[in-house]
C-alpha atoms as a PDB file:
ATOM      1  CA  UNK A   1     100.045 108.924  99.948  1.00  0.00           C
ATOM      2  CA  UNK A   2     103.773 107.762  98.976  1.00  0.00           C
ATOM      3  CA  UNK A   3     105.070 105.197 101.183  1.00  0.00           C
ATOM      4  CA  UNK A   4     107.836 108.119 102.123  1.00  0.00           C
ATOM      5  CA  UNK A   5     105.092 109.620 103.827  1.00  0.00           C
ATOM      6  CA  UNK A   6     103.801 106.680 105.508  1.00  0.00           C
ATOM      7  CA  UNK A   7     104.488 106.438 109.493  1.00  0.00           C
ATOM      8  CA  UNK A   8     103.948 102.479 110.725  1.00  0.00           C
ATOM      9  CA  UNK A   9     104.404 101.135 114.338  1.00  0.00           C
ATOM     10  CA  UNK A  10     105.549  97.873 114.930  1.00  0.00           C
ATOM     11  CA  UNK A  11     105.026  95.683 118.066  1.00  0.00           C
ATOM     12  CA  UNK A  12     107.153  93.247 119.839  1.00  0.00           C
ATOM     13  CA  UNK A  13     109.938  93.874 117.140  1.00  0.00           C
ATOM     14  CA  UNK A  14     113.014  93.349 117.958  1.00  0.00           C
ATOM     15  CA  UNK A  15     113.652  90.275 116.762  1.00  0.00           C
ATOM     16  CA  UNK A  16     111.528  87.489 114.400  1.00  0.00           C
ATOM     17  CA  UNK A  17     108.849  88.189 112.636  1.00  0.00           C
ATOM     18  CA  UNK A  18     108.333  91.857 114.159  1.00  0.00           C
ATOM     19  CA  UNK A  19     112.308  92.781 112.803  1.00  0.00           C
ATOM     20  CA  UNK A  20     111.233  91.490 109.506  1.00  0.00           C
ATOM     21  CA  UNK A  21     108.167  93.149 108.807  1.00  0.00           C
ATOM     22  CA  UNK A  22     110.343  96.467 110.020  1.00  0.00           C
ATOM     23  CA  UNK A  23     112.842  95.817 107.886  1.00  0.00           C
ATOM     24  CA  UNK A  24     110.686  94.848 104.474  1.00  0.00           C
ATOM     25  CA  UNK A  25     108.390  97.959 105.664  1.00  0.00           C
ATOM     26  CA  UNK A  26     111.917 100.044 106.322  1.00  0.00           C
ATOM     27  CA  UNK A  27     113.135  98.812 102.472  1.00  0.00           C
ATOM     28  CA  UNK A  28     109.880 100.434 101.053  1.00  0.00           C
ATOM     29  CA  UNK A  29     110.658 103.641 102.345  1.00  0.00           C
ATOM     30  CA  UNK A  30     107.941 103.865 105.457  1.00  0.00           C
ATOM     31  CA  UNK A  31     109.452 105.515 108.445  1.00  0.00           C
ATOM     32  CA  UNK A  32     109.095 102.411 111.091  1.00  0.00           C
ATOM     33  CA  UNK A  33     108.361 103.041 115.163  1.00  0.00           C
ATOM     34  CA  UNK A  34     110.258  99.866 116.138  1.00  0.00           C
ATOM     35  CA  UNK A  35     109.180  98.431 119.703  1.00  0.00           C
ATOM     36  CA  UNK A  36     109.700  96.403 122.431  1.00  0.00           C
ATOM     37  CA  UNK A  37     109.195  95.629 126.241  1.00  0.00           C
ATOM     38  CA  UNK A  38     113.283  95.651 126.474  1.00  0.00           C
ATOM     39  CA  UNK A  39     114.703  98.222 125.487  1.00  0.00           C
ATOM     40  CA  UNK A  40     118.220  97.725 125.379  1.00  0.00           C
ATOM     41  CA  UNK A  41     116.896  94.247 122.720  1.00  0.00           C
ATOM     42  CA  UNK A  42     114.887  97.026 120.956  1.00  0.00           C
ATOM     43  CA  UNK A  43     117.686  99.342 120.124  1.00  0.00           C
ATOM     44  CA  UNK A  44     119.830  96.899 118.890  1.00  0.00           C
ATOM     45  CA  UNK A  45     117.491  95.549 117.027  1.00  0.00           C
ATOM     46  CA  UNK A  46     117.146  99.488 115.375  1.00  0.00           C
ATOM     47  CA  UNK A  47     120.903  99.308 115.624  1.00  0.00           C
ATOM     48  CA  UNK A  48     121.265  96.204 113.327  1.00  0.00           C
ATOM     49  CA  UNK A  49     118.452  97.711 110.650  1.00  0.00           C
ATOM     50  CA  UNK A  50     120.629 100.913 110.204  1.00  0.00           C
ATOM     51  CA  UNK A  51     124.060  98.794 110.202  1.00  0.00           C
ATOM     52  CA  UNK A  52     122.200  97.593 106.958  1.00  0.00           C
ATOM     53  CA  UNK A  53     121.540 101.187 105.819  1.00  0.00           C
ATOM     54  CA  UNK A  54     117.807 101.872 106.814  1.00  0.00           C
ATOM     55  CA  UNK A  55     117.751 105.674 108.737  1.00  0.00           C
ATOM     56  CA  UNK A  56     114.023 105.634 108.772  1.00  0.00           C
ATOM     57  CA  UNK A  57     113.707 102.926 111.325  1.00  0.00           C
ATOM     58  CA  UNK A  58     113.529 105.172 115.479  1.00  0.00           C
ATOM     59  CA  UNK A  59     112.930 103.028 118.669  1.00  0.00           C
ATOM     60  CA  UNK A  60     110.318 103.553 121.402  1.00  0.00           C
ATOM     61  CA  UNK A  61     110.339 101.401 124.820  1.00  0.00           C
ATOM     62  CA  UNK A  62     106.385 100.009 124.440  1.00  0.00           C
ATOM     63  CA  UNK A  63     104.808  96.798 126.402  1.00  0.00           C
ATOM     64  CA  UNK A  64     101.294  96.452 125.142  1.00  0.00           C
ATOM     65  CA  UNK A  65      99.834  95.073 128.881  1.00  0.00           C
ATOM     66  CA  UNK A  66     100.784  98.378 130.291  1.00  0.00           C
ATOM     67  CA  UNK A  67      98.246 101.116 129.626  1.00  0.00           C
ATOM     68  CA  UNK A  68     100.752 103.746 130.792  1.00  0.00           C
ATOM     69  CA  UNK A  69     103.079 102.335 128.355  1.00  0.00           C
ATOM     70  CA  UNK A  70     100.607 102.285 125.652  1.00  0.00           C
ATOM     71  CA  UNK A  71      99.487 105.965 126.126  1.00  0.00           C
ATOM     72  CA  UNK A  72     103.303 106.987 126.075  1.00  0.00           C
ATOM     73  CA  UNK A  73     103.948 105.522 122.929  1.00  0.00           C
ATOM     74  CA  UNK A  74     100.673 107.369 121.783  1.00  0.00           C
ATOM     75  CA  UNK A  75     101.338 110.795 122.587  1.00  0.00           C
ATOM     76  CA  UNK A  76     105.014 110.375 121.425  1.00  0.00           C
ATOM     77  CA  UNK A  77     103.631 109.148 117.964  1.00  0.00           C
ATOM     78  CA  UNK A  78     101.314 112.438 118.083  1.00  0.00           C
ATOM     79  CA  UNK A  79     103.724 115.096 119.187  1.00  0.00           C
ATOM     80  CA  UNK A  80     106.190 113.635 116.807  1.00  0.00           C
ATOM     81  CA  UNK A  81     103.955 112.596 113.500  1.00  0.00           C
ATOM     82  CA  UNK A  82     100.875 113.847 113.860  1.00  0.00           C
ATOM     83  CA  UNK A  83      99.722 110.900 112.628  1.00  0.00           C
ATOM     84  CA  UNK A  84     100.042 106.932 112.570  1.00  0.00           C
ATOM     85  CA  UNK A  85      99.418 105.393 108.648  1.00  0.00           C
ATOM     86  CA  UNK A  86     100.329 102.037 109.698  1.00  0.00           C
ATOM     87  CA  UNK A  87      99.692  99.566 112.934  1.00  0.00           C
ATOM     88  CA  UNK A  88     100.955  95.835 112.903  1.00  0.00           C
ATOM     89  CA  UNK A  89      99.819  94.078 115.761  1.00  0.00           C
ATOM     90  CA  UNK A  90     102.765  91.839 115.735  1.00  0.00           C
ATOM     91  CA  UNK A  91     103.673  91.361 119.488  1.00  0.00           C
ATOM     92  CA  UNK A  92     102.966  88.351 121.294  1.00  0.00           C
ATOM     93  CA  UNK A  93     103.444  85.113 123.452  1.00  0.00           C
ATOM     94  CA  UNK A  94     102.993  81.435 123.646  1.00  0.00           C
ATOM     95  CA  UNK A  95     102.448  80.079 127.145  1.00  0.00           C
ATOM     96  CA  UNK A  96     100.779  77.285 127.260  1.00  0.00           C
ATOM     97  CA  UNK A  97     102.955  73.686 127.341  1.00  0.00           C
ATOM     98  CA  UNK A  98     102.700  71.220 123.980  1.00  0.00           C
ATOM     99  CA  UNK A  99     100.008  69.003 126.005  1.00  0.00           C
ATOM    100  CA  UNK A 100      96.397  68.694 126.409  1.00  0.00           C
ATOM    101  CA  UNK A 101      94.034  71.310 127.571  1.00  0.00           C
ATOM    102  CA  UNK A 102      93.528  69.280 130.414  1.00  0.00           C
ATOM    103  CA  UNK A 103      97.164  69.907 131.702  1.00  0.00           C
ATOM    104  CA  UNK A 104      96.823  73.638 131.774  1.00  0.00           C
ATOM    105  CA  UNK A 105      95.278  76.224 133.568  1.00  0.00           C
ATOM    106  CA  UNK A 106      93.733  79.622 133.451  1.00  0.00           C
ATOM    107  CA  UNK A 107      96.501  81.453 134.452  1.00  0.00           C
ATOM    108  CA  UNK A 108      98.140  80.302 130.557  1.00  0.00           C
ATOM    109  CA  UNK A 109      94.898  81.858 129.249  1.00  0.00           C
ATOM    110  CA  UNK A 110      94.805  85.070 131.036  1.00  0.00           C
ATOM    111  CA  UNK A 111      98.514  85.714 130.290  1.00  0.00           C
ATOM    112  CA  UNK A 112      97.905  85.014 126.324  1.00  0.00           C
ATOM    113  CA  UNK A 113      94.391  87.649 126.598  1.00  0.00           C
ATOM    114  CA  UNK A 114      96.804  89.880 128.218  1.00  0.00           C
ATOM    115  CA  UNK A 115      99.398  90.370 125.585  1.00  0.00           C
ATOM    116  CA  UNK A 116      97.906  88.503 122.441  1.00  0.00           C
ATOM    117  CA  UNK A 117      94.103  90.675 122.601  1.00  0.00           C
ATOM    118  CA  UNK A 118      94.007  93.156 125.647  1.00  0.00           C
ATOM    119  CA  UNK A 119      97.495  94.320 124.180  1.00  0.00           C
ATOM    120  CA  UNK A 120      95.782  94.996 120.806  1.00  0.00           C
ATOM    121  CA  UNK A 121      92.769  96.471 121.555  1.00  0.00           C
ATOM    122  CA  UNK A 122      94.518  99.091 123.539  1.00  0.00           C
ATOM    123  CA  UNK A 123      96.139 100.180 120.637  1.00  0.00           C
ATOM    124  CA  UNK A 124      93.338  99.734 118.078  1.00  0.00           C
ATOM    125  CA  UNK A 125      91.106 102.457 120.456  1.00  0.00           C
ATOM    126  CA  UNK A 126      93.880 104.729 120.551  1.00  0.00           C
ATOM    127  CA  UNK A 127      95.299 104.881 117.409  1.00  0.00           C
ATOM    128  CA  UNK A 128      92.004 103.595 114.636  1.00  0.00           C
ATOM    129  CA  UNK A 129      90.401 106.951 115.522  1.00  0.00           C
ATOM    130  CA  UNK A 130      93.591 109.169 114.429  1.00  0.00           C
ATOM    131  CA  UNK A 131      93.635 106.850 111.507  1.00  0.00           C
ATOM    132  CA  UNK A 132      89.988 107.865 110.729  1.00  0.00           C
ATOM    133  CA  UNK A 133      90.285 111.444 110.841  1.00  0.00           C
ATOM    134  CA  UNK A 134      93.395 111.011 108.709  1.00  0.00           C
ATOM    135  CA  UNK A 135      91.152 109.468 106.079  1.00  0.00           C
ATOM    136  CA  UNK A 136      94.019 106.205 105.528  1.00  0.00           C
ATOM    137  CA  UNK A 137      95.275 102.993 107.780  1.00  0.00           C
ATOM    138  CA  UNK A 138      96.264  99.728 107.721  1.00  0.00           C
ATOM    139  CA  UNK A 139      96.413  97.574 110.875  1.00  0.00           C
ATOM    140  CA  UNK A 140      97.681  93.979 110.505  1.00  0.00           C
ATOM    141  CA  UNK A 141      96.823  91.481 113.599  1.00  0.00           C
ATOM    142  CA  UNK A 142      99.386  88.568 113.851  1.00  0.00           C
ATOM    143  CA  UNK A 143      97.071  85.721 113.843  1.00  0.00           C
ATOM    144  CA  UNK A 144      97.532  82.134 113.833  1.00  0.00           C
ATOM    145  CA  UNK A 145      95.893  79.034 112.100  1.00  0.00           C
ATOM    146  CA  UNK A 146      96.271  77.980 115.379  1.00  0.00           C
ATOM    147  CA  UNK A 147      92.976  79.867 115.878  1.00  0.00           C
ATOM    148  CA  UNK A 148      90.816  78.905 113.318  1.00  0.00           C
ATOM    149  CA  UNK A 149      87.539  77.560 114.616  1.00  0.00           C
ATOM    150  CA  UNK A 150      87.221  75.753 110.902  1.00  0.00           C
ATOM    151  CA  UNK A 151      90.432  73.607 112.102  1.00  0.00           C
ATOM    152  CA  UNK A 152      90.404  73.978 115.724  1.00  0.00           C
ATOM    153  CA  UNK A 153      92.469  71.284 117.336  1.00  0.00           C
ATOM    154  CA  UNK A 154      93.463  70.519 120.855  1.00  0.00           C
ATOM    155  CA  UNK A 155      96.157  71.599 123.179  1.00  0.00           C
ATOM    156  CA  UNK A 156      97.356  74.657 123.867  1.00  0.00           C
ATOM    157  CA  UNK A 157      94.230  76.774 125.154  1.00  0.00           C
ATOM    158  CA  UNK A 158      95.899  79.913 125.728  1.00  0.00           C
ATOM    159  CA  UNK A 159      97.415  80.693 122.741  1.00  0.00           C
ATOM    160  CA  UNK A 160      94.369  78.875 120.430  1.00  0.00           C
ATOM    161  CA  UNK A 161      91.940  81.030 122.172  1.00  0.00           C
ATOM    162  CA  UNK A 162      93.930  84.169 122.491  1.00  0.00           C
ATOM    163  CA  UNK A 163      94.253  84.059 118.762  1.00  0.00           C
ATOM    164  CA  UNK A 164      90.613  83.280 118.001  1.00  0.00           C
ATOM    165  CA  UNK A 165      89.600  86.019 120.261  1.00  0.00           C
ATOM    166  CA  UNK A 166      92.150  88.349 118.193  1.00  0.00           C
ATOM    167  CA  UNK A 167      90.861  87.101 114.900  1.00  0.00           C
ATOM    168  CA  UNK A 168      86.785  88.406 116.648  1.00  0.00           C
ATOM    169  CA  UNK A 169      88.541  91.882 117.402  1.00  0.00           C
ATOM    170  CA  UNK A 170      89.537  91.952 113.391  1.00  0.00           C
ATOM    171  CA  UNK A 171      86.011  91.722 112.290  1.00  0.00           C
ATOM    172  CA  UNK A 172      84.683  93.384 115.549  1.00  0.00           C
ATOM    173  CA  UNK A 173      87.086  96.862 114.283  1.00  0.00           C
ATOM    174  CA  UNK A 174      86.045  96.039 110.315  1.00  0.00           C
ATOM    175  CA  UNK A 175      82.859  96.416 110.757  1.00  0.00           C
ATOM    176  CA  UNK A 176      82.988  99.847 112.634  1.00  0.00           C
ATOM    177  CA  UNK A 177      85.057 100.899 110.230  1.00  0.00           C
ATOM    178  CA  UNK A 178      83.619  99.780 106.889  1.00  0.00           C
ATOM    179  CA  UNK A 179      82.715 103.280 105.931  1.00  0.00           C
ATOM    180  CA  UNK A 180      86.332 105.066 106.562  1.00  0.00           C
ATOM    181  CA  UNK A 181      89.094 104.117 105.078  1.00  0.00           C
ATOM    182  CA  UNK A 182      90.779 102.269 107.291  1.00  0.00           C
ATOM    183  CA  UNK A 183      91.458  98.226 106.814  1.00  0.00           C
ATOM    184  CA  UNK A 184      92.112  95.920 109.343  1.00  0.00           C
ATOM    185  CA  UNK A 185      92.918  92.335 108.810  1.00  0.00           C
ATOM    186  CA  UNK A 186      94.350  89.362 109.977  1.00  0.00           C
ATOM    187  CA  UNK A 187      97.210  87.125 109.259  1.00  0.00           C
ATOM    188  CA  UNK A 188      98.817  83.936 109.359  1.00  0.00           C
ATOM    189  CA  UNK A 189     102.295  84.025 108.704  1.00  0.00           C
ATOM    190  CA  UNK A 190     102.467  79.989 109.159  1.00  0.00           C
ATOM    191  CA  UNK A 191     105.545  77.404 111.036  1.00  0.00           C
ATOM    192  CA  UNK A 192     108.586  80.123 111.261  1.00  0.00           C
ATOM    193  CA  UNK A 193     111.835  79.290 112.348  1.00  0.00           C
ATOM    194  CA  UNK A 194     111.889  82.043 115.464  1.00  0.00           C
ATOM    195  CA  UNK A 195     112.337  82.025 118.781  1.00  0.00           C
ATOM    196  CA  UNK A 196     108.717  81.083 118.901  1.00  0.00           C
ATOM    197  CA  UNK A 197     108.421  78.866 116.211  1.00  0.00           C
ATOM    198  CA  UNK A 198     111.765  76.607 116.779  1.00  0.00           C
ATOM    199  CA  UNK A 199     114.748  75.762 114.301  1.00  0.00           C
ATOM    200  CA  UNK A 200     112.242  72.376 113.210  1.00  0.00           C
ATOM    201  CA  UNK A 201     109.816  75.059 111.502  1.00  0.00           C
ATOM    202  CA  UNK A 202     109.205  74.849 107.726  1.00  0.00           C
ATOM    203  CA  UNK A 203     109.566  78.697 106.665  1.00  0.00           C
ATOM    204  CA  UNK A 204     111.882  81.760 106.721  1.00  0.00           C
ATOM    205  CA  UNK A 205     111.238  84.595 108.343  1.00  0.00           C
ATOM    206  CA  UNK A 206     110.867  86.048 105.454  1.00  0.00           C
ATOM    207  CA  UNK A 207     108.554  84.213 104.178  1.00  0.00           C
ATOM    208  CA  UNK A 208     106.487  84.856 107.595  1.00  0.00           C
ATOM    209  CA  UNK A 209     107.049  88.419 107.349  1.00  0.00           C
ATOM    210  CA  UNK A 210     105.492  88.758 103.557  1.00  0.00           C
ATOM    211  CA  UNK A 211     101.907  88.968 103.643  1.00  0.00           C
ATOM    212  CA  UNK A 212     102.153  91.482 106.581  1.00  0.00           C
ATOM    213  CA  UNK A 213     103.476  94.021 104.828  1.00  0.00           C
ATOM    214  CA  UNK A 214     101.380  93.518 101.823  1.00  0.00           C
ATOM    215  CA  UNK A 215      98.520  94.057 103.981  1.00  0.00           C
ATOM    216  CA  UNK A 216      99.894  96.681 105.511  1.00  0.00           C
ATOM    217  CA  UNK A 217     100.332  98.538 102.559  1.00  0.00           C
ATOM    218  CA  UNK A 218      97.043  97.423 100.499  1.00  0.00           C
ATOM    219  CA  UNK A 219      96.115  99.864  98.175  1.00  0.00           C
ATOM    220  CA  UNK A 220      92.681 102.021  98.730  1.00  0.00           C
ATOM    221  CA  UNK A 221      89.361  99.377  98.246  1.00  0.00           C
ATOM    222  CA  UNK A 222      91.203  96.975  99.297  1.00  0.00           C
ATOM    223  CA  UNK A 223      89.776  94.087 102.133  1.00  0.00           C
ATOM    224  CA  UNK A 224      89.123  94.723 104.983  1.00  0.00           C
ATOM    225  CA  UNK A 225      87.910  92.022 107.883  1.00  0.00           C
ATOM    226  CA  UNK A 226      89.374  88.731 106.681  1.00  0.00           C
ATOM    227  CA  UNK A 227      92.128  86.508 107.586  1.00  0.00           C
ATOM    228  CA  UNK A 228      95.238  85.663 104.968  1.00  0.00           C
ATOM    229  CA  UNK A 229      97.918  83.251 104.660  1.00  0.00           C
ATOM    230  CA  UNK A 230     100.050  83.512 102.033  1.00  0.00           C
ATOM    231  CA  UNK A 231      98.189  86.410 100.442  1.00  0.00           C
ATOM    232  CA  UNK A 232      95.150  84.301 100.046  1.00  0.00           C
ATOM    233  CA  UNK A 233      92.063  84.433 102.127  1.00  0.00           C
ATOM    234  CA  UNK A 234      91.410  81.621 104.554  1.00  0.00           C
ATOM    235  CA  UNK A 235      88.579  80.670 106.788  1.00  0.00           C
ATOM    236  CA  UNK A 236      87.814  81.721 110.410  1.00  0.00           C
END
């Protein structure tokens, strides 16, 4: 399949990271579902991607802790496509404040699970299965280092945990899938100066945006289960 051909949905991409990866998957010639909870921040997002010449970049309204929301953006993908190619798993949040664990409380937690792993599996069981009988996908999960038991740290509970828990549903989905050929992995994209990251952080977007797409668009036999940064495999 030519990357022409390719259909990818994006979440939580209207600005950051999520704009990026539309944009580098836009440049390659993939027709890109760019989303977000706000709409009017999602089309100008799609607004500023075709101000820079891309026509193969549409808009749908999507918030990944609404089920309604999440079947809407399904059946729109199916009446209009047929088919979904490509799934990054890009939206997210940080709630918790710099501070200890201690200082927290579960309500940070349950708002990361929400939106950082309820959000995604919702999508994963809709849209793996058309990806299956399609016989091609790529999903990307926007991981963190953050969430690597190997280098767990303190602070921060929600988001650490939320991204661990994101990193299980990577193998979890691998696994059930290792006979298809669908691969799912997940991905660091490191310190980026975003909204979420802060002007103090070390990398582009760009940068942050790069081994996304490459997993998004791995070639047939590629991996499938594992966690990158920088196009490299790093531990759990």
């Amino acid at each position: 399949m030519t990357n022409i051909n390719k259909i990818a949905l994006v979440t939580g991409a209207n600005r950051g990271i999520g704009l990026e990866i539309s944009r580098q998957l836009a440049k390659l010639g993939i027709t890109v579902i760019l989303t977000s909870r706000d709409q009017a921040k999602g089309e100008n997002a799609k607004h500023v991607l075709e101000q820079e010449g891309f026509t193969n970049v549409v808009y749908h309204r999507l918030d990944v802790t609404d089920q309604q929301s999440v079947m809407q953006i399904e059946q729109f993908i199916r009446k209009q496509y047929g088919r979904l190619d490509i799934l990054v798993n890009n939206a997210g949040i940080f709630p918790d404040k710099l501070g200890s664990a201690f200082d927290s409380n579960v309500d940070n937690l349950r708002a990361a699970m929400e939106t950082n792993v309820y959000g995604q599996f919702r999508l994963c069981q809709l849209f793996l299965p058309m990806m299956v009988q399609n016989h091609y996908g790529r999903v990307v999960n926007l991981s963190s280092g953050m969430g690597q038991l190997s280098e767990m740290n303190g602070g921060c509970p929600g988001y650490r945990t939320s991204k661990t828990a994101l990193n299980a549903l990577t193998c979890l989905f691998a696994d059930e899938l290792k006979d298809t050929h669908v691969l799912i992995n997940s991905m660091c994209p490191g310190w980026v100066k975003t909204d979420m990251g802060g002007p103090s952080a070390t990398r582009e977007v760009t940068e942050g945006a790069d081994t996304a797409v490459w997993l998004a668009t791995l070639p047939e036999g590629g991996p499938s289960g594992k966690f990158f940064r920088d196009r490299q495999e790093i531990a759990w």
